[in-house]
Protein backbone atom coordinates (compact mmCIF):
# COMPACT_ATOMS: atom_id res chain seq x y z
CA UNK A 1 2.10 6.22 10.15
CA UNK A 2 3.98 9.13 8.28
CA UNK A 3 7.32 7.82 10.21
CA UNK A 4 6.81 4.30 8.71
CA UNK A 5 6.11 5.55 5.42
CA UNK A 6 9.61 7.57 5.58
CA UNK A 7 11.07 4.47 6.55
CA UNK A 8 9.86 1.88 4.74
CA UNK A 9 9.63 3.09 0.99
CA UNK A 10 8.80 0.90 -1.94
CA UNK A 11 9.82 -2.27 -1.72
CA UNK A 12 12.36 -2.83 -4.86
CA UNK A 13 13.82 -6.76 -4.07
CA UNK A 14 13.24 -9.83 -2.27
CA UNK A 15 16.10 -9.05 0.17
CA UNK A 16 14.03 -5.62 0.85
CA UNK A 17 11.09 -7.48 1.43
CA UNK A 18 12.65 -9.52 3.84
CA UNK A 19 14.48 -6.72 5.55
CA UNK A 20 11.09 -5.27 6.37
CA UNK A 21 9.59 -8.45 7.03
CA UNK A 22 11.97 -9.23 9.99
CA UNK A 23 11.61 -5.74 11.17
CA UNK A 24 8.01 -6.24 11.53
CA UNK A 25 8.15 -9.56 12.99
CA UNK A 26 11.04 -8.19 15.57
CA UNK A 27 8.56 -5.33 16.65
CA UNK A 28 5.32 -7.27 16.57
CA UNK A 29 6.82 -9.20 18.75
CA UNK A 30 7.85 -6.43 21.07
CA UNK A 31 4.40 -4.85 20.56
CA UNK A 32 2.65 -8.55 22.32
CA UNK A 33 4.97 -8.47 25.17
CA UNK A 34 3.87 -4.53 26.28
CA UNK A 35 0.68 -5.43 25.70
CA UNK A 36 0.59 -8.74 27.59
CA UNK A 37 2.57 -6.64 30.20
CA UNK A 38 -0.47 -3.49 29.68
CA UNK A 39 -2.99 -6.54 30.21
CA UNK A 40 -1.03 -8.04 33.68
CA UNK A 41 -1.57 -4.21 34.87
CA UNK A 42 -4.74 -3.50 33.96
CA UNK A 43 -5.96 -6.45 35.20
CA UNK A 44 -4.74 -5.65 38.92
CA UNK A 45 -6.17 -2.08 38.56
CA UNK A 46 -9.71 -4.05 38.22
CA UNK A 47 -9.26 -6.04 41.00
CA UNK A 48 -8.33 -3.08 43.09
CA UNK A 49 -10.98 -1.38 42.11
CA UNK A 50 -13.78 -3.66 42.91
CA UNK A 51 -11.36 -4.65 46.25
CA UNK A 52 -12.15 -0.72 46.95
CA UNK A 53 -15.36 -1.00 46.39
CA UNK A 54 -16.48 -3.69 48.62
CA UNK A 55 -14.79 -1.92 51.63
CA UNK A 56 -17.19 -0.16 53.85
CA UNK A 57 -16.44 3.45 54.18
CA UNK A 58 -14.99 4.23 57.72
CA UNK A 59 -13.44 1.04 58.08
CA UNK A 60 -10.09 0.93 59.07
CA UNK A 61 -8.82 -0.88 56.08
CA UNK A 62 -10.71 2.00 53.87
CA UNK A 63 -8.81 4.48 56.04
CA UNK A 64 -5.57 3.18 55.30
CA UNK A 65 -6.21 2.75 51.57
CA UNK A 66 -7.49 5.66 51.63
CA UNK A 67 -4.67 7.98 53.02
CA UNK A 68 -1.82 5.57 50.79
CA UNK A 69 -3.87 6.31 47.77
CA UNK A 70 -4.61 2.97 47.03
CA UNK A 71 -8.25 2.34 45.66
């Protein structure tokens, strides 16, 4: 926050204004795309993890997940 406010002072015209509008929008949009991207990845760490989960311990396919480090 303390970066932004160095940044982005008082706003002093409509041209300023705008300036920091388009900055905002150009990040935002940035910011929705890693997090859609944060979401895709998550997402597959879930499904892994219950996949783990339903394997029986001992079983070759728990074995071989097991020693790659997937879970």
């Amino acid at each position: 926050a303390a970066l932004s406010l160095r940044k982005y002072g008082p706003i002093a015209s409509a041209e300023q204004r705008q300036r920091y509008v388009d900055d905002f929008n150009a990040e935002f949009q940035e910011y929705r795309r890693l997090r859609a991207l944060l979401d895709s990845v998550n997402s597959k760490f879930s499904s892994y993890s219950v996949q783990w989960k339903l394997l029986s311990p001992g079983s070759e396919e728990h074995e071989v997940r097991k020693e790659t480090g997937v879970k």
